[in-house]
PDB file of N, CA and C in Angstrom:
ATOM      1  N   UNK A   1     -17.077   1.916  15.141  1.00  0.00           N
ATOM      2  CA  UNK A   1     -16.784   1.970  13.712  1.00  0.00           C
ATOM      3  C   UNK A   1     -16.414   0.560  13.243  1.00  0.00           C
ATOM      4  N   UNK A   2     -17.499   0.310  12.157  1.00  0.00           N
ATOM      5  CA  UNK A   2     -16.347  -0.895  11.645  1.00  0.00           C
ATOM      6  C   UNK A   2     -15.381  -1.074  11.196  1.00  0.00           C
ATOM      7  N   UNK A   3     -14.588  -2.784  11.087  1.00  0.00           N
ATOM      8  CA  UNK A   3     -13.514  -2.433  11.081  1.00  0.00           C
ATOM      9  C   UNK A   3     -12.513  -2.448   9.737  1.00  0.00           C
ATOM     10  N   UNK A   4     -13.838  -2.258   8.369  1.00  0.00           N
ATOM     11  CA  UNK A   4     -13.505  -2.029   7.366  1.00  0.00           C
ATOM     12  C   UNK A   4     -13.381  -1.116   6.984  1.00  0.00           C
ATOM     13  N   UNK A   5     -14.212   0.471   7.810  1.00  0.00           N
ATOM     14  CA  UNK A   5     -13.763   1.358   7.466  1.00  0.00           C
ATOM     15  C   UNK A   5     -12.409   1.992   8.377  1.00  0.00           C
ATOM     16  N   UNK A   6     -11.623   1.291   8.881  1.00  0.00           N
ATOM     17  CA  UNK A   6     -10.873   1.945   9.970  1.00  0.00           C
ATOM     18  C   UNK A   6      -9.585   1.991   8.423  1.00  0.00           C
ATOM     19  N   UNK A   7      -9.134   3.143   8.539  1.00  0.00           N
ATOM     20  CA  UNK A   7      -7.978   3.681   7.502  1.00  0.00           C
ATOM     21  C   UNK A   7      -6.815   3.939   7.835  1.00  0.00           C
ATOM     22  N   UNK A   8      -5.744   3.407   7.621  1.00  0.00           N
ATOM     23  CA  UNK A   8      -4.209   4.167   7.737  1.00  0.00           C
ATOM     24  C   UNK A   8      -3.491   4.235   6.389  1.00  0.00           C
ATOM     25  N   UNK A   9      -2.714   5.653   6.720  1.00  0.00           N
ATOM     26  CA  UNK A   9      -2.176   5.511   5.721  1.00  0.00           C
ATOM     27  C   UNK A   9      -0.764   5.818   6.105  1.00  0.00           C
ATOM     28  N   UNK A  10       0.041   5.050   5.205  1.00  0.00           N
ATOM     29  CA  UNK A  10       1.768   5.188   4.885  1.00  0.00           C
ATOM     30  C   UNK A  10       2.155   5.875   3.800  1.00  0.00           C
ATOM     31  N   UNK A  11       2.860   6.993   4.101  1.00  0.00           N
ATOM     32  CA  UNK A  11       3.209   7.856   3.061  1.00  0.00           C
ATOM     33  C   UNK A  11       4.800   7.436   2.534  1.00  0.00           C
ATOM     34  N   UNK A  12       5.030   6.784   1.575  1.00  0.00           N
ATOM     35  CA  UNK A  12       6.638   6.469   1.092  1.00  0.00           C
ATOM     36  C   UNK A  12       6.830   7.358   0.272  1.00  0.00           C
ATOM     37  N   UNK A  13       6.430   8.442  -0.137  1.00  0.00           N
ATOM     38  CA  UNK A  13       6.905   9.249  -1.489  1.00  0.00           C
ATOM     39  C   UNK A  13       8.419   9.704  -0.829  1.00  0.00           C
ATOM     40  N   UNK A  14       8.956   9.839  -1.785  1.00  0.00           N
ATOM     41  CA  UNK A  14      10.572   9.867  -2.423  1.00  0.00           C
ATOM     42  C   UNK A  14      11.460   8.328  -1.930  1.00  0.00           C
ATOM     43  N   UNK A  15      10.661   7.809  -1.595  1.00  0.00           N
ATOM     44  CA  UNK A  15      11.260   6.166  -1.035  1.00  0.00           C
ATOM     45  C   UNK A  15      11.300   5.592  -2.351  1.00  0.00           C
ATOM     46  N   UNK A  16      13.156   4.892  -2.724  1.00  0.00           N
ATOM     47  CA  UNK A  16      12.799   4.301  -3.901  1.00  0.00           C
ATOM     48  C   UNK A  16      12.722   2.850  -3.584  1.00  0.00           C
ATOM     49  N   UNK A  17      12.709   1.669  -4.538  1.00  0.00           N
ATOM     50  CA  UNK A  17      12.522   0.695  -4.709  1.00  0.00           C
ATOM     51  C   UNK A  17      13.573  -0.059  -3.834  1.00  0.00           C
ATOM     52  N   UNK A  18      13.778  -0.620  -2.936  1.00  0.00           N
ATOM     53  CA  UNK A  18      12.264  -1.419  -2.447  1.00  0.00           C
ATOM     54  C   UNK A  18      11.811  -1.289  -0.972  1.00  0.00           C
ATOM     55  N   UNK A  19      12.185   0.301  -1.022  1.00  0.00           N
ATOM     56  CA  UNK A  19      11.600   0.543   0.444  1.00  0.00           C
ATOM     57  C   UNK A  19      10.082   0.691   0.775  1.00  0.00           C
ATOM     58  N   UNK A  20       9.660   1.077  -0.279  1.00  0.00           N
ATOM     59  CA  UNK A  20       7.978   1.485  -0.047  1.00  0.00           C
ATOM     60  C   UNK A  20       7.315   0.117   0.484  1.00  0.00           C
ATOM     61  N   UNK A  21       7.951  -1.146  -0.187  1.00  0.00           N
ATOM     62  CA  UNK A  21       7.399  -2.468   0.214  1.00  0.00           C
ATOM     63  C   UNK A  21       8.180  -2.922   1.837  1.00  0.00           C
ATOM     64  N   UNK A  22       9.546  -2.488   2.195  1.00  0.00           N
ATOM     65  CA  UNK A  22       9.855  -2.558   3.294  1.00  0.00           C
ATOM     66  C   UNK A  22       8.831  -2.076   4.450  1.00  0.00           C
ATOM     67  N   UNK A  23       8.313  -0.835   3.983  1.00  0.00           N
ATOM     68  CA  UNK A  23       7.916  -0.165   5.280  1.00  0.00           C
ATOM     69  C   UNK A  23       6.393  -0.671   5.401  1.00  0.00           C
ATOM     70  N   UNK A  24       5.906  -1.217   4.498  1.00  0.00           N
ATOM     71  CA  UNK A  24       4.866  -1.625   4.172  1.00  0.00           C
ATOM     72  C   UNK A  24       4.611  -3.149   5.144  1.00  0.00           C
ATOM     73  N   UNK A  25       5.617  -3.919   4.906  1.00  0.00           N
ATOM     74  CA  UNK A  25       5.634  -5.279   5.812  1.00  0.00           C
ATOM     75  C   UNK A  25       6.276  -5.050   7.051  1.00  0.00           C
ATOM     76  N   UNK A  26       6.576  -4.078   6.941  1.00  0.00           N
ATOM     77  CA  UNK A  26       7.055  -3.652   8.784  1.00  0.00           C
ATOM     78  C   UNK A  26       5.537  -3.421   9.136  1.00  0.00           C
ATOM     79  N   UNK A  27       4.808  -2.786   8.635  1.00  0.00           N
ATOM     80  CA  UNK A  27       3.328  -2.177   9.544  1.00  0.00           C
ATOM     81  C   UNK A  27       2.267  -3.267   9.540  1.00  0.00           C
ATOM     82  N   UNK A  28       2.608  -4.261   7.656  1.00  0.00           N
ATOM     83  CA  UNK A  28       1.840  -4.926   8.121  1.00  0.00           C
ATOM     84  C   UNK A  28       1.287  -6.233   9.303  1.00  0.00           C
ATOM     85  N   UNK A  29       1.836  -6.417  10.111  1.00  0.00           N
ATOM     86  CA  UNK A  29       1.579  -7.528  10.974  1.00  0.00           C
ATOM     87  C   UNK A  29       0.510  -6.748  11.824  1.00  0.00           C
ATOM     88  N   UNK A  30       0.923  -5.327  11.608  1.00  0.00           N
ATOM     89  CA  UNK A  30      -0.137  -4.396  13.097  1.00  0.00           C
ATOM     90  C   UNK A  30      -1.601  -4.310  12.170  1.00  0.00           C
ATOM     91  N   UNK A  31      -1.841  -4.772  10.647  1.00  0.00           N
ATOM     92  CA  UNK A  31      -2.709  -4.504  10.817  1.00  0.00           C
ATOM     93  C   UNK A  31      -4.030  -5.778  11.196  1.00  0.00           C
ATOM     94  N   UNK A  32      -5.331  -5.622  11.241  1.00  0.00           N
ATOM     95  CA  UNK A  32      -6.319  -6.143  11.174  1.00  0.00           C
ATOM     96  C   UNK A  32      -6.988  -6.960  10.565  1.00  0.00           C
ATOM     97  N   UNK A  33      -7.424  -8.169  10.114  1.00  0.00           N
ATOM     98  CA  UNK A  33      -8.172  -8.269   8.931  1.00  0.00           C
ATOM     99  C   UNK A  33      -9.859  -7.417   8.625  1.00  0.00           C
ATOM    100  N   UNK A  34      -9.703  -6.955   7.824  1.00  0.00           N
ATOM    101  CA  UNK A  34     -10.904  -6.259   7.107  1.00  0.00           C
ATOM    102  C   UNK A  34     -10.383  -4.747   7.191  1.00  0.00           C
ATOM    103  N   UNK A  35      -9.279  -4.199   7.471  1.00  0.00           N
ATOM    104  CA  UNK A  35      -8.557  -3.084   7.722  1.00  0.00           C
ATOM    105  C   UNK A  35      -7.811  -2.622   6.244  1.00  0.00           C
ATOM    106  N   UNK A  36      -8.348  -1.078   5.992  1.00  0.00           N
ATOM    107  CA  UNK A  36      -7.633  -0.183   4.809  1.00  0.00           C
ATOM    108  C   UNK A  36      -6.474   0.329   4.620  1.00  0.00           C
ATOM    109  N   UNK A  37      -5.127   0.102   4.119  1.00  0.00           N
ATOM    110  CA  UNK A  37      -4.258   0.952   4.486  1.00  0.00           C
ATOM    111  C   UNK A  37      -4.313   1.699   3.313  1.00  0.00           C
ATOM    112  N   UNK A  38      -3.553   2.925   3.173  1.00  0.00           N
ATOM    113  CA  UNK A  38      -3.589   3.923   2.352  1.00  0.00           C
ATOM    114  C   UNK A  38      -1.864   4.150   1.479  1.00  0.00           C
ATOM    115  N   UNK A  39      -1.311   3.386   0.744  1.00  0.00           N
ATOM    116  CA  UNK A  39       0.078   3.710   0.947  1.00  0.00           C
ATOM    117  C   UNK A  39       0.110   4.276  -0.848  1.00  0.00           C
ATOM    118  N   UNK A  40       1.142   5.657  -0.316  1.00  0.00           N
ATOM    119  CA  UNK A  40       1.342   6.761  -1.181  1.00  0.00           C
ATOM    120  C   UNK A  40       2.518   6.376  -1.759  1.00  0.00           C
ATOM    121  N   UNK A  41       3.115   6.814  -2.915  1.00  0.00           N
ATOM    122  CA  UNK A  41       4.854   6.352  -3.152  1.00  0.00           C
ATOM    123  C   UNK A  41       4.953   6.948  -4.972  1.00  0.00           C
ATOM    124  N   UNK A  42       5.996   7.301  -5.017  1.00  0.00           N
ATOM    125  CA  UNK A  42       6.467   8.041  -5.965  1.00  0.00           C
ATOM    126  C   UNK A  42       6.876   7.183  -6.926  1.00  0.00           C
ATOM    127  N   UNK A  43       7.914   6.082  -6.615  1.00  0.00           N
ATOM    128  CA  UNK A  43       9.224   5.332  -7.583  1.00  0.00           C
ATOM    129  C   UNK A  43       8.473   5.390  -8.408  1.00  0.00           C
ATOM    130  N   UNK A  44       9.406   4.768  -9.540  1.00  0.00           N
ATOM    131  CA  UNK A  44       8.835   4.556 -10.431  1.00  0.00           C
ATOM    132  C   UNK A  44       8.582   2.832 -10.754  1.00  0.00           C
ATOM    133  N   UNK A  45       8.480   2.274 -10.062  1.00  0.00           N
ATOM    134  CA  UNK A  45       8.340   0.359  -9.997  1.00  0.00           C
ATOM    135  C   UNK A  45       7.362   0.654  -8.871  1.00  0.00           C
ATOM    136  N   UNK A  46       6.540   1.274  -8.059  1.00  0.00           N
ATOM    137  CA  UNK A  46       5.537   1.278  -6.923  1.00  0.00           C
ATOM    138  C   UNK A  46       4.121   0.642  -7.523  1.00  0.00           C
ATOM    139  N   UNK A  47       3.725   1.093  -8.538  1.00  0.00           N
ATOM    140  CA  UNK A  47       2.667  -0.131  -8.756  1.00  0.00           C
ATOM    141  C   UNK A  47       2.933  -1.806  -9.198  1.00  0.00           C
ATOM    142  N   UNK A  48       3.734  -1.508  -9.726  1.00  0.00           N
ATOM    143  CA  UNK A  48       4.587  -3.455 -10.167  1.00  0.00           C
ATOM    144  C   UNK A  48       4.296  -3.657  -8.512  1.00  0.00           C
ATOM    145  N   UNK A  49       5.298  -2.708  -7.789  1.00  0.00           N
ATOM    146  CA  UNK A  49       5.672  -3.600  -6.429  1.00  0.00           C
ATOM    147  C   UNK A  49       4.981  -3.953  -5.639  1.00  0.00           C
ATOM    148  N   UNK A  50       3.552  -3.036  -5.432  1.00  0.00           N
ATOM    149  CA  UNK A  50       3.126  -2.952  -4.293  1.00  0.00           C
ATOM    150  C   UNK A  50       1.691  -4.303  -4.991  1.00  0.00           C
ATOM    151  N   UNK A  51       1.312  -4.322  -6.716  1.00  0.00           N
ATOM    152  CA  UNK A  51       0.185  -5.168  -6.795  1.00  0.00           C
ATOM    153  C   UNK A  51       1.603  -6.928  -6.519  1.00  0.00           C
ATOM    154  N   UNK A  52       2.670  -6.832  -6.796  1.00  0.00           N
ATOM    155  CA  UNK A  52       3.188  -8.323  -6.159  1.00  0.00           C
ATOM    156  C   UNK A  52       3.224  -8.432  -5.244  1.00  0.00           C
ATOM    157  N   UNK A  53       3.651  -7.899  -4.105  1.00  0.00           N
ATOM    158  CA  UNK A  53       3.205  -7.497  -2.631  1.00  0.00           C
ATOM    159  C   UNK A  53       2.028  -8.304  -2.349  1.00  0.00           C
ATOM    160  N   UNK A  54       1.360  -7.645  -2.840  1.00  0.00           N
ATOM    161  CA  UNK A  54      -0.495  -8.295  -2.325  1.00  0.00           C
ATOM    162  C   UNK A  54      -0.947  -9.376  -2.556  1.00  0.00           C
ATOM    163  N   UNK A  55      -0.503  -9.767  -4.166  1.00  0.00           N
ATOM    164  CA  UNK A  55      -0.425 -11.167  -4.595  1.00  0.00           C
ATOM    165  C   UNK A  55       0.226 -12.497  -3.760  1.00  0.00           C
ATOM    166  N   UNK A  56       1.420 -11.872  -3.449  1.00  0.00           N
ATOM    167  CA  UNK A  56       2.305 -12.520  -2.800  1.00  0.00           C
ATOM    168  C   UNK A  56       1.616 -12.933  -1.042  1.00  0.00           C
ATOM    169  N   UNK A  57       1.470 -11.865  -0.724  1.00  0.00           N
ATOM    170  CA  UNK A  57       0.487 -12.243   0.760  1.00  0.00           C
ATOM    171  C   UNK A  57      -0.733 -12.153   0.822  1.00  0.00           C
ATOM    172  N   UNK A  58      -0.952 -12.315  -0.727  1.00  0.00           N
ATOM    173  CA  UNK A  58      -2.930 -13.094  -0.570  1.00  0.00           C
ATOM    174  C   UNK A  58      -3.631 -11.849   0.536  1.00  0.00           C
ATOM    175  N   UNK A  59      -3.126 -10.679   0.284  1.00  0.00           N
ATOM    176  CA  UNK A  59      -3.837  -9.486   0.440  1.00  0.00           C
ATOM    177  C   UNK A  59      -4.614  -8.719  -1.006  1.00  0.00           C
ATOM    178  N   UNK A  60      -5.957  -7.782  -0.719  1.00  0.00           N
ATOM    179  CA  UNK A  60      -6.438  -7.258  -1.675  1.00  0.00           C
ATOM    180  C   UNK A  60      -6.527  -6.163  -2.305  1.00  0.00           C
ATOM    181  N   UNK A  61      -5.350  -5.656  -3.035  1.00  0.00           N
ATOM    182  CA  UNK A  61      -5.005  -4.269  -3.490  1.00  0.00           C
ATOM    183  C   UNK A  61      -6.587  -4.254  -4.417  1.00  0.00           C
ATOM    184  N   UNK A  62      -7.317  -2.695  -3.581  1.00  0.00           N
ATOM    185  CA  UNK A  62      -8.656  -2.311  -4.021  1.00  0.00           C
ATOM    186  C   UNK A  62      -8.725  -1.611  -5.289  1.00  0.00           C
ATOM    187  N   UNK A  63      -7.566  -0.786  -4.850  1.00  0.00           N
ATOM    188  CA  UNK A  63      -7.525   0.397  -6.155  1.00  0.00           C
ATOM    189  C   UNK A  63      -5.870   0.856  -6.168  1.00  0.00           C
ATOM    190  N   UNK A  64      -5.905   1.571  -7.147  1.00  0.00           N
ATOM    191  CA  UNK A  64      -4.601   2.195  -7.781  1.00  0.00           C
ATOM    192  C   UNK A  64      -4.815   3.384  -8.312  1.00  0.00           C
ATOM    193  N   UNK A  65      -4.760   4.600  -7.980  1.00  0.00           N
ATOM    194  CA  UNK A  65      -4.872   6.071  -8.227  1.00  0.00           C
ATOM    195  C   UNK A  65      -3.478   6.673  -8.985  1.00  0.00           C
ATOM    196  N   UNK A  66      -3.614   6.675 -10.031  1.00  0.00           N
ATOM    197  CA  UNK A  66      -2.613   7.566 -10.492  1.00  0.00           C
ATOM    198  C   UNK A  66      -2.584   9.239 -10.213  1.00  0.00           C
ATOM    199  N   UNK A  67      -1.343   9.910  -9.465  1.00  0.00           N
ATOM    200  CA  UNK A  67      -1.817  11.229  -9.609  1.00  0.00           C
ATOM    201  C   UNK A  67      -0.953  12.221 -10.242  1.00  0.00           C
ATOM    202  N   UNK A  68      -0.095  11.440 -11.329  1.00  0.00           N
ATOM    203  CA  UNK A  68       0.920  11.636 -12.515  1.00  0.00           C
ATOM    204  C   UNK A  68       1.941  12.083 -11.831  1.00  0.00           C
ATOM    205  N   UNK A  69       2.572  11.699 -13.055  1.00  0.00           N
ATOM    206  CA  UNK A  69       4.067  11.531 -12.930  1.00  0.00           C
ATOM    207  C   UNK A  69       4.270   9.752 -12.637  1.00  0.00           C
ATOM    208  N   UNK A  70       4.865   9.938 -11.407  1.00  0.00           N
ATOM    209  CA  UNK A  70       4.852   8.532 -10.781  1.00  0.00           C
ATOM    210  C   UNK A  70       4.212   8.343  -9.517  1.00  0.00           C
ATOM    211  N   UNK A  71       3.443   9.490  -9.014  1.00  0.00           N
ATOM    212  CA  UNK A  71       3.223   9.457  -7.430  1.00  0.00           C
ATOM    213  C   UNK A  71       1.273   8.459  -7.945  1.00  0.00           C
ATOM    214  N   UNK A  72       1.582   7.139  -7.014  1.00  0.00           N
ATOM    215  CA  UNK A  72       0.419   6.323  -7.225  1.00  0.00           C
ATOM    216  C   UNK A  72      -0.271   6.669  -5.600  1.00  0.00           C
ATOM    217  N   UNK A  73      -1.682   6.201  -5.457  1.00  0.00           N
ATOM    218  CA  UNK A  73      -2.230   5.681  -4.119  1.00  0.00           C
ATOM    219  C   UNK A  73      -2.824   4.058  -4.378  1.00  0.00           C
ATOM    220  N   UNK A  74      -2.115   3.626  -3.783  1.00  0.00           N
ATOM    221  CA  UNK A  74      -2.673   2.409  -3.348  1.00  0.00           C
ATOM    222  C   UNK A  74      -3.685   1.887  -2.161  1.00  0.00           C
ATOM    223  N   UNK A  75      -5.031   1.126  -2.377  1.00  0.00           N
ATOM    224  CA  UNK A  75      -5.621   0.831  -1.680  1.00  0.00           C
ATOM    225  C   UNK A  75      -5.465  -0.338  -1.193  1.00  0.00           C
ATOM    226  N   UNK A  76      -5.401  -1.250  -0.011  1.00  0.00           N
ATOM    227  CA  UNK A  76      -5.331  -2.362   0.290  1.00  0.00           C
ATOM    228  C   UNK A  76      -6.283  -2.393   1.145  1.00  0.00           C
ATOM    229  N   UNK A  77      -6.376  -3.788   1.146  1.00  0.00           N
ATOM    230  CA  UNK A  77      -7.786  -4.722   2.441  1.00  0.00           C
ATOM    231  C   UNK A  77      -6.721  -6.151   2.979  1.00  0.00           C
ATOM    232  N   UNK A  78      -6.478  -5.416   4.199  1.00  0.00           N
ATOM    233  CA  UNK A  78      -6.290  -6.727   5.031  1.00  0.00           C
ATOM    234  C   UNK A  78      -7.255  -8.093   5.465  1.00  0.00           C
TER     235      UNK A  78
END
């Protein structure tokens, strides 16, 4: 499989601010470059946080899924 489609995902829902990004740079060193993670999260600051996140480490948030309320999916590319 390549190794752009290889997927994980981190589920932070009910994690508030600024754990979803904690648990997020804990996993990221394990990942890959060209690797998907999948990270889920409720707060209500999870899209602010997670597109500075990416900015910040020159990673590529793909997409942003709203699935209301506040629960987002975030796509990233290592």
């Amino acid at each position: 499989m390549p190794t752009s489609q290889i997927r994980r995902v981190l589920d932070a829902t009910g994690l508030k601010c600024p754990q979803p990004v904690l648990k997020l740079s804990v996993i990221s060193p394990d990942m890959k470059p060209g690797e998907l993670l999948e990270i889920i999260g409720d707060c209500p600051t999870f899209e602010k946080d997670i597109t500075a996140w990416c900015l910040r480490l020159k990673k590529t948030l793909l997409s942003m899924r709203d699935d209301g309320g506040y629960r987002k999916h975030a796509l990233i590319r290592f």
